[in-house]
Protein backbone atom coordinates (compact mmCIF):
# COMPACT_ATOMS: atom_id res chain seq x y z
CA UNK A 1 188.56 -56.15 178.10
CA UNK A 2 185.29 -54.23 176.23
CA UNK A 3 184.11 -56.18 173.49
CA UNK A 4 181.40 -54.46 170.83
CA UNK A 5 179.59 -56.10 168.76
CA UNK A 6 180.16 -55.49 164.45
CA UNK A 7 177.67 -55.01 161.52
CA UNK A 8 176.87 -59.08 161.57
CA UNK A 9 176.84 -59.43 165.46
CA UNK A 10 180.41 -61.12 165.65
CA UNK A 11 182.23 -59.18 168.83
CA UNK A 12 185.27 -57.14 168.30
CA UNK A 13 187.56 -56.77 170.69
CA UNK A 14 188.96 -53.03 171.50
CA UNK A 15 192.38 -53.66 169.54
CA UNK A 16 190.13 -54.85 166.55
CA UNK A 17 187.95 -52.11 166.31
CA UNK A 18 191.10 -49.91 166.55
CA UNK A 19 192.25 -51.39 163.36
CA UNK A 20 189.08 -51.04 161.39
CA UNK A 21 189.22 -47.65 162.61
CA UNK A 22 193.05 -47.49 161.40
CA UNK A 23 191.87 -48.95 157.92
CA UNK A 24 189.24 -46.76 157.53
CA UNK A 25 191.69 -43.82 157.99
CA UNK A 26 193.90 -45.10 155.49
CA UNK A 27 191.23 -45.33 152.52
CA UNK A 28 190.45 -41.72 153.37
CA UNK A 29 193.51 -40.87 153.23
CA UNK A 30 194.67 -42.39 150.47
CA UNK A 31 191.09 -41.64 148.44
CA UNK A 32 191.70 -37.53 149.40
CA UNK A 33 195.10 -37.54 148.11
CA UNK A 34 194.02 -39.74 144.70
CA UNK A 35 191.59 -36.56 144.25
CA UNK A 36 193.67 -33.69 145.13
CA UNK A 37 196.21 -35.16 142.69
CA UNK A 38 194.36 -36.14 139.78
CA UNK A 39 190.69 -34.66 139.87
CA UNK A 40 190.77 -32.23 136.73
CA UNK A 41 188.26 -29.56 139.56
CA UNK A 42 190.94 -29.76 141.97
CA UNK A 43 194.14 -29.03 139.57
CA UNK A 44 192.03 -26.02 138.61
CA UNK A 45 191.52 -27.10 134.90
CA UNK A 46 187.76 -26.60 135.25
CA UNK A 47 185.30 -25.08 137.40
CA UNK A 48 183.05 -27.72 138.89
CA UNK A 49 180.20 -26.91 137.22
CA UNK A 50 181.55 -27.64 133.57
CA UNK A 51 182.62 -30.65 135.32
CA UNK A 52 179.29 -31.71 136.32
CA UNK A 53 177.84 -30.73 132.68
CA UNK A 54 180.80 -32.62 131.26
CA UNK A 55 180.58 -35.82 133.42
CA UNK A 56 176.58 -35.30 132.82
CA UNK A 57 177.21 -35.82 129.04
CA UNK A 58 179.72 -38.45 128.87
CA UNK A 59 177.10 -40.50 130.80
CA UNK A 60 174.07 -39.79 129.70
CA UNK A 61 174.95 -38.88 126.18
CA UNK A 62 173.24 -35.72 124.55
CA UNK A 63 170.82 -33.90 127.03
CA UNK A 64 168.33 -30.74 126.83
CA UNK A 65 169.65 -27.48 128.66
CA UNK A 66 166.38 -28.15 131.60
CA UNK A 67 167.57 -32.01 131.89
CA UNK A 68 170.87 -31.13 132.46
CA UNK A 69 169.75 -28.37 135.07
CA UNK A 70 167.68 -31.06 136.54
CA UNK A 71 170.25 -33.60 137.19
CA UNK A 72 172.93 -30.72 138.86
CA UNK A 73 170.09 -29.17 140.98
CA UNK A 74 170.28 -25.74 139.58
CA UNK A 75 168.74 -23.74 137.16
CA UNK A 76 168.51 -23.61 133.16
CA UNK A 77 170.09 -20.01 133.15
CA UNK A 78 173.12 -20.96 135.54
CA UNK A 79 173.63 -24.12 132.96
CA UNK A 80 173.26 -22.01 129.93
CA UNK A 81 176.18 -19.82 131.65
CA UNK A 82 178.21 -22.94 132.31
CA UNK A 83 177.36 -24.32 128.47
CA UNK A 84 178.42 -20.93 126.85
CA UNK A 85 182.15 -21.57 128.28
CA UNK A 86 182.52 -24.84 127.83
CA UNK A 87 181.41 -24.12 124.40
CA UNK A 88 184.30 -21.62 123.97
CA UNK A 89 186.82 -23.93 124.96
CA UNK A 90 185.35 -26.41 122.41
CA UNK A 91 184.09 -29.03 124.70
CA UNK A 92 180.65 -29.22 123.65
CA UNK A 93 178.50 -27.73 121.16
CA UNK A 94 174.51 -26.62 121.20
CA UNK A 95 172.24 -27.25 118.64
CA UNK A 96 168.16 -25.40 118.31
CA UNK A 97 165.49 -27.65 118.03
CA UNK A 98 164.07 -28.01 114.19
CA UNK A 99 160.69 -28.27 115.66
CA UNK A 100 160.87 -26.33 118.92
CA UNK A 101 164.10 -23.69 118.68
CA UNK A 102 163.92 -22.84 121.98
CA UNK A 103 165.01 -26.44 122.83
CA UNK A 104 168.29 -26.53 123.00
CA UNK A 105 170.57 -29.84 123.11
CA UNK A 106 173.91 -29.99 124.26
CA UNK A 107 176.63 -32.53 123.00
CA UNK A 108 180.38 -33.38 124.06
CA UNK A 109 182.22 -32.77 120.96
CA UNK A 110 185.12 -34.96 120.32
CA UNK A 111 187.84 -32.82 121.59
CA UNK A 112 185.27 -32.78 124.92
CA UNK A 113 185.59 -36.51 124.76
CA UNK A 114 188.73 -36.79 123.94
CA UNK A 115 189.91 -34.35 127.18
CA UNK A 116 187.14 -36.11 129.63
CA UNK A 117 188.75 -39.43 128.70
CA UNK A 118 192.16 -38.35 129.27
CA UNK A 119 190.99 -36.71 132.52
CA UNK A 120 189.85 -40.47 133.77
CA UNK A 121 193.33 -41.81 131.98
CA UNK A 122 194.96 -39.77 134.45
CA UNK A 123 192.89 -40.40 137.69
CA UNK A 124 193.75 -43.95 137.14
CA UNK A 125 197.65 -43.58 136.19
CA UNK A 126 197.38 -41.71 139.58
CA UNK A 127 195.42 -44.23 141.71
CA UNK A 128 197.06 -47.17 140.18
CA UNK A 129 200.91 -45.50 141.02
CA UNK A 130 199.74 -45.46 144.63
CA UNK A 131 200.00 -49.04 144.68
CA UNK A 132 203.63 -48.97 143.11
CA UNK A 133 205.08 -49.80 146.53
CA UNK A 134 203.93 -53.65 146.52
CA UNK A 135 204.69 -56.54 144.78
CA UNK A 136 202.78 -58.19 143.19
CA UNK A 137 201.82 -60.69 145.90
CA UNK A 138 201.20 -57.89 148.19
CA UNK A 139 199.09 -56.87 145.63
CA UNK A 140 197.33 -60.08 145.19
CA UNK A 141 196.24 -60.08 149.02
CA UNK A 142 195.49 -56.88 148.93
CA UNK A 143 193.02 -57.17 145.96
CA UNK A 144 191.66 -60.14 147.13
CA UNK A 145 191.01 -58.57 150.62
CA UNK A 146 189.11 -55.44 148.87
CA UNK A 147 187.06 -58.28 146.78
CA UNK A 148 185.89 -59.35 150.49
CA UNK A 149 184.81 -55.71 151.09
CA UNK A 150 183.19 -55.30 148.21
CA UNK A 151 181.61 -57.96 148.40
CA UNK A 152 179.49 -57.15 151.13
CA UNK A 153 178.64 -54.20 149.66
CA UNK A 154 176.04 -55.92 146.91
């Protein structure tokens, strides 16, 4: 039997690295579906771009054209592009600088808000239906198992 040793130095034998393997499968599996399903980019609702200026201002809150091009990696013109339709649709709205006017600021409206919060509504009904096939003490272990995970993770 081959034994290897895991992350804290505890050996795993081949059949238990097979299941880790198996596991980690699953969660990919399970994590593309959740985003082919319910990701607003994916359903073609939005270009990811206006996603990422979007997700960039429900964050962050109002932001400069240049800090928003900063934080996607791209340039102000490519952004300005991007702000222009998600302006048309009514998502956000740009307002000149009273001091500067070539500052420009960019803010979700509240029908932006109101769609990027029904967007993450949705991603959750989605992930959460996934789960529909326990009960709830299958449920219970399961959560508590992920808590484990996650727990290593901090």
């Amino acid at each position: 039997m081959v034994y290897l040793l895991g992350k804290t130095g505890d050996v795993m034998n081949n059949n238990e690295q097979l299941i880790t393997e198996k596991i980690a499968d699953a969660l990919w599996q399970i994590w593309r579906y959740w985003r082919l399903t319910s990701h607003p980019v994916k359903q073609g609702k939005i270009t990811p771009e206006q996603y990422w200026v979007l997700h960039i201002l429900h964050r962050f809150g109002p932001q400069r054209i240049k800090d928003i091009a900063v934080r996607m990696g791209t340039g102000s013109s490519a952004v300005t592009i991007t702000v222009k339709r998600l302006e048309r649709d009514g998502l956000v709205c740009r307002k000149r600088g009273t001091e500067d006017e070539r500052v420009v600021t960019v803010y979700l409206t509240e029908h932006g808000q109101a769609v990027f919060h029904a967007w993450r509504q949705e991603r959750h009904r989605v992930l959460s239906a996934l789960f529909e096939p326990l009960d709830g003490e299958e449920k219970r272990q399961l959560y508590s198992l992920l808590e484990k995970v996650l727990g290593q993770m901090k």
